[in-house]
Structures are given as structure tokens and as C-alpha cells.
C-alpha atoms as a PDB file:
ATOM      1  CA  UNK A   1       0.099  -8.762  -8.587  1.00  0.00           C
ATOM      2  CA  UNK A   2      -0.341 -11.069  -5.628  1.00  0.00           C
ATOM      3  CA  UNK A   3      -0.281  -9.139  -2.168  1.00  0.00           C
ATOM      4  CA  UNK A   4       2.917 -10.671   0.008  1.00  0.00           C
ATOM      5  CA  UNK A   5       2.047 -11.725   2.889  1.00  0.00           C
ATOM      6  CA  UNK A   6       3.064  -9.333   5.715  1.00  0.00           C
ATOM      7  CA  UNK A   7       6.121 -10.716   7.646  1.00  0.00           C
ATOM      8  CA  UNK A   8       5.953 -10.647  11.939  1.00  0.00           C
ATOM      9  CA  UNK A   9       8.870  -8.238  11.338  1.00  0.00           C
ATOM     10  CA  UNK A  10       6.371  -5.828   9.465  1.00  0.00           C
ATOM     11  CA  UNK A  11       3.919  -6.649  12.163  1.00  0.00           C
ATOM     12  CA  UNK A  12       5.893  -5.531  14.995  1.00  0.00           C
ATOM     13  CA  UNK A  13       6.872  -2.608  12.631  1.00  0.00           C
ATOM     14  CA  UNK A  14       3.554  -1.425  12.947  1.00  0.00           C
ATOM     15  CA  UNK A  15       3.068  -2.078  16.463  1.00  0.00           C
ATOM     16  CA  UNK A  16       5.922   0.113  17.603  1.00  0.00           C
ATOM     17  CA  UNK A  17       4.910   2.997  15.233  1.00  0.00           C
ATOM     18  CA  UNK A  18       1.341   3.243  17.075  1.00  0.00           C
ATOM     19  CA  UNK A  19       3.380   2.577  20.722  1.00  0.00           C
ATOM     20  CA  UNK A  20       5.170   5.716  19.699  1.00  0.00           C
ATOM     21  CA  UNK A  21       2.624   7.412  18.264  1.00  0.00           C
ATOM     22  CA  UNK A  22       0.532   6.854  21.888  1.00  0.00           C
ATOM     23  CA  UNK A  23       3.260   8.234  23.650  1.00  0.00           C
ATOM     24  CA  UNK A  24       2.444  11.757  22.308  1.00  0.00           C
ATOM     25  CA  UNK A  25       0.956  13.348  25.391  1.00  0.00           C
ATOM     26  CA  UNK A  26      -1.981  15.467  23.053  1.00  0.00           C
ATOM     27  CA  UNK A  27      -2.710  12.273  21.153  1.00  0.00           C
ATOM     28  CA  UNK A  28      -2.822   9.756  23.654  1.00  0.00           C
ATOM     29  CA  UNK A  29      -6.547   9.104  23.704  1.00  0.00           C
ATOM     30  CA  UNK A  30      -7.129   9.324  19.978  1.00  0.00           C
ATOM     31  CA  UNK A  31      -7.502   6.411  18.007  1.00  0.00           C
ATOM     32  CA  UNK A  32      -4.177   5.073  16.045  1.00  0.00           C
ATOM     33  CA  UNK A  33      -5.305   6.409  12.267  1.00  0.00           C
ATOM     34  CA  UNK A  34      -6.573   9.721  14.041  1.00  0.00           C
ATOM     35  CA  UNK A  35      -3.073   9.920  15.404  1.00  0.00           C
ATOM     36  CA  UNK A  36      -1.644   9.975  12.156  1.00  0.00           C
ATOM     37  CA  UNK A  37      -3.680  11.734  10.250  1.00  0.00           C
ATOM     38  CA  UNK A  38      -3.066  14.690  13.068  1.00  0.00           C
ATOM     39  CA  UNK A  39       0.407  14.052  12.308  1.00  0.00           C
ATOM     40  CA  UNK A  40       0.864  13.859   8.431  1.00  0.00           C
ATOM     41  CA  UNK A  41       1.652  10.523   8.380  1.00  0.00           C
ATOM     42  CA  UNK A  42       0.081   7.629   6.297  1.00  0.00           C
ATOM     43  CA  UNK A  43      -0.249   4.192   7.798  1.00  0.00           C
ATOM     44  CA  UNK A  44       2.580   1.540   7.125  1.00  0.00           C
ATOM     45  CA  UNK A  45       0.179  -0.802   5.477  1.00  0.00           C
ATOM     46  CA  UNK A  46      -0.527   2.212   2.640  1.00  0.00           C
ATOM     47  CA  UNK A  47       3.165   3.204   2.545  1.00  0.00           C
ATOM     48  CA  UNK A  48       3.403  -0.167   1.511  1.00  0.00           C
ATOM     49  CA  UNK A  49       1.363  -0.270  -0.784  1.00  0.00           C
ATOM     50  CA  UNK A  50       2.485   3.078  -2.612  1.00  0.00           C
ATOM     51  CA  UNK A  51       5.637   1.402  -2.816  1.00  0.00           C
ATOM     52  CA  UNK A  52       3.944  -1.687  -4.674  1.00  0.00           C
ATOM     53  CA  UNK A  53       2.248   0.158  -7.063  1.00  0.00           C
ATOM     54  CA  UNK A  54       5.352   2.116  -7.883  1.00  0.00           C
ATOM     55  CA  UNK A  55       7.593  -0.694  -8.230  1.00  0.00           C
ATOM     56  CA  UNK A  56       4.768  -2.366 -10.588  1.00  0.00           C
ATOM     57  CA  UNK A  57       4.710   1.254 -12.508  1.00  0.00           C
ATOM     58  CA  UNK A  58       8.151   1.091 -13.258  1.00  0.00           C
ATOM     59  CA  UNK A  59       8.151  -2.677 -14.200  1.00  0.00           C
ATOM     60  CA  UNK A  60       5.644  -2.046 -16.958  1.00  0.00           C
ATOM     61  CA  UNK A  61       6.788   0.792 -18.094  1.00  0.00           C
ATOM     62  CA  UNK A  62      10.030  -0.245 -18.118  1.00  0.00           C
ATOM     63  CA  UNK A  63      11.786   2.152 -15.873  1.00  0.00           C
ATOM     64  CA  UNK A  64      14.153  -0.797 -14.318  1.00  0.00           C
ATOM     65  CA  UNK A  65      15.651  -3.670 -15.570  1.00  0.00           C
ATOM     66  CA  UNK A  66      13.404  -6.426 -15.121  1.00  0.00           C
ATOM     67  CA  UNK A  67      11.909  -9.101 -17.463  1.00  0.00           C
ATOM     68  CA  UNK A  68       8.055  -8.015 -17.222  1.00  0.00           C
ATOM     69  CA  UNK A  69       6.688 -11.228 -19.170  1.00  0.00           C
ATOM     70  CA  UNK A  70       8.079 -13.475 -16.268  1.00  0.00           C
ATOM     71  CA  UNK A  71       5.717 -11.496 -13.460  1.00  0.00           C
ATOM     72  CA  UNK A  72       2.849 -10.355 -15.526  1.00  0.00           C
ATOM     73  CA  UNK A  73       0.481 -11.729 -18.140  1.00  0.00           C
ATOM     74  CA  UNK A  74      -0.556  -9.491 -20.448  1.00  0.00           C
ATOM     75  CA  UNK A  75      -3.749 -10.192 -22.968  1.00  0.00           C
ATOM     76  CA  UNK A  76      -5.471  -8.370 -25.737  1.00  0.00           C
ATOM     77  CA  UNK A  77      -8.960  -9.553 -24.433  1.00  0.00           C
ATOM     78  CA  UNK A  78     -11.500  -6.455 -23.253  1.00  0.00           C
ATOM     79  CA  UNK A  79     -14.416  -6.305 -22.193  1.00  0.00           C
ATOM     80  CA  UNK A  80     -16.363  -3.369 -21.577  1.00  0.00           C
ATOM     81  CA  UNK A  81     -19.490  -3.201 -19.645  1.00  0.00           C
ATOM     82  CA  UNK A  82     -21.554  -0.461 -19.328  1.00  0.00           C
ATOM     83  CA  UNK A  83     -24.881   0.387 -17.537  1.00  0.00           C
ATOM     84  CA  UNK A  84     -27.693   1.785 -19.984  1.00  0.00           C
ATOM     85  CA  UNK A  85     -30.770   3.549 -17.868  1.00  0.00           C
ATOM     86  CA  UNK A  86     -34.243   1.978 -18.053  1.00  0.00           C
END
């Protein structure tokens, strides 16, 4: 699945999350993903992200009505690689 690109909307998104997230007086002077970590939040970017891999779960697995073969291309070919020790 190609990765959309991320809209200015998204962007700016993002940019008010850390603005509020700097506005926490025992946070201030940590760094943005420090921030959220302290606060049990994930990152928009991965939030994202979860949601794109759950969306693509439920396509293939049929959980909503959507024709997979028109956004994925699915082949029988495998190959399998493996690394012996010398």
C-alpha cells in the first residue's frame, strides 16, 4: 500500500498538538516525543499509521465491503531466503 502523502492540514495537525503539548508547564523543556511518551500518547504520524494497517486488515480479510482485487495484487510467488552459518 502506497503511503498518502500527508496533507498541510495534517501538518498543522501536528504542529498544534506539540504547541499544546509545550504549554504543559512540567514538560516544557522536554523534547516533543518525550512529551508524549510522559503523557501516554503516541505521535500523530503512528496513529496514522495504526489506522492504515487496520483499514488494510480489514480489507483483506474482508471485514468491510470493499473490492480487494482493485487495491491489492496478490501472487502465489515465494521466496524464502535463509542464512546458513559458515
Amino acid at each position: 500500500m502506497r503511503r498518502r502523502p500527508v496533507a498541510p492540514a495534517l501538518e498543522l495537525l501536528e504542529k498544534v498538538q506539540r504547541r499544546f503539548t509545550k504549554r504543559l508547564q512540567s514538560l516544557k523543556h522536554l523534547q516533543y516525543s518525550i512529551r508524549l511518551t510522559r503523557l501516554g500518547l503516541p505521535s500523530l504520524e503512528l496513529r496514522r499509521l495504526h489506522l492504515d494497517l487496520l483499514y488494510c486488515y480489514k480489507i483483506v480479510f474482508g471485514l468491510i465491503c470493499l473490492d480487494v482485487n482493485k487495491h491489492f495484487i496478490f501472487t502465489s510467488f515465494y521466496k524464502r531466503t535463509s542464512v546458513q552459518a559458515v
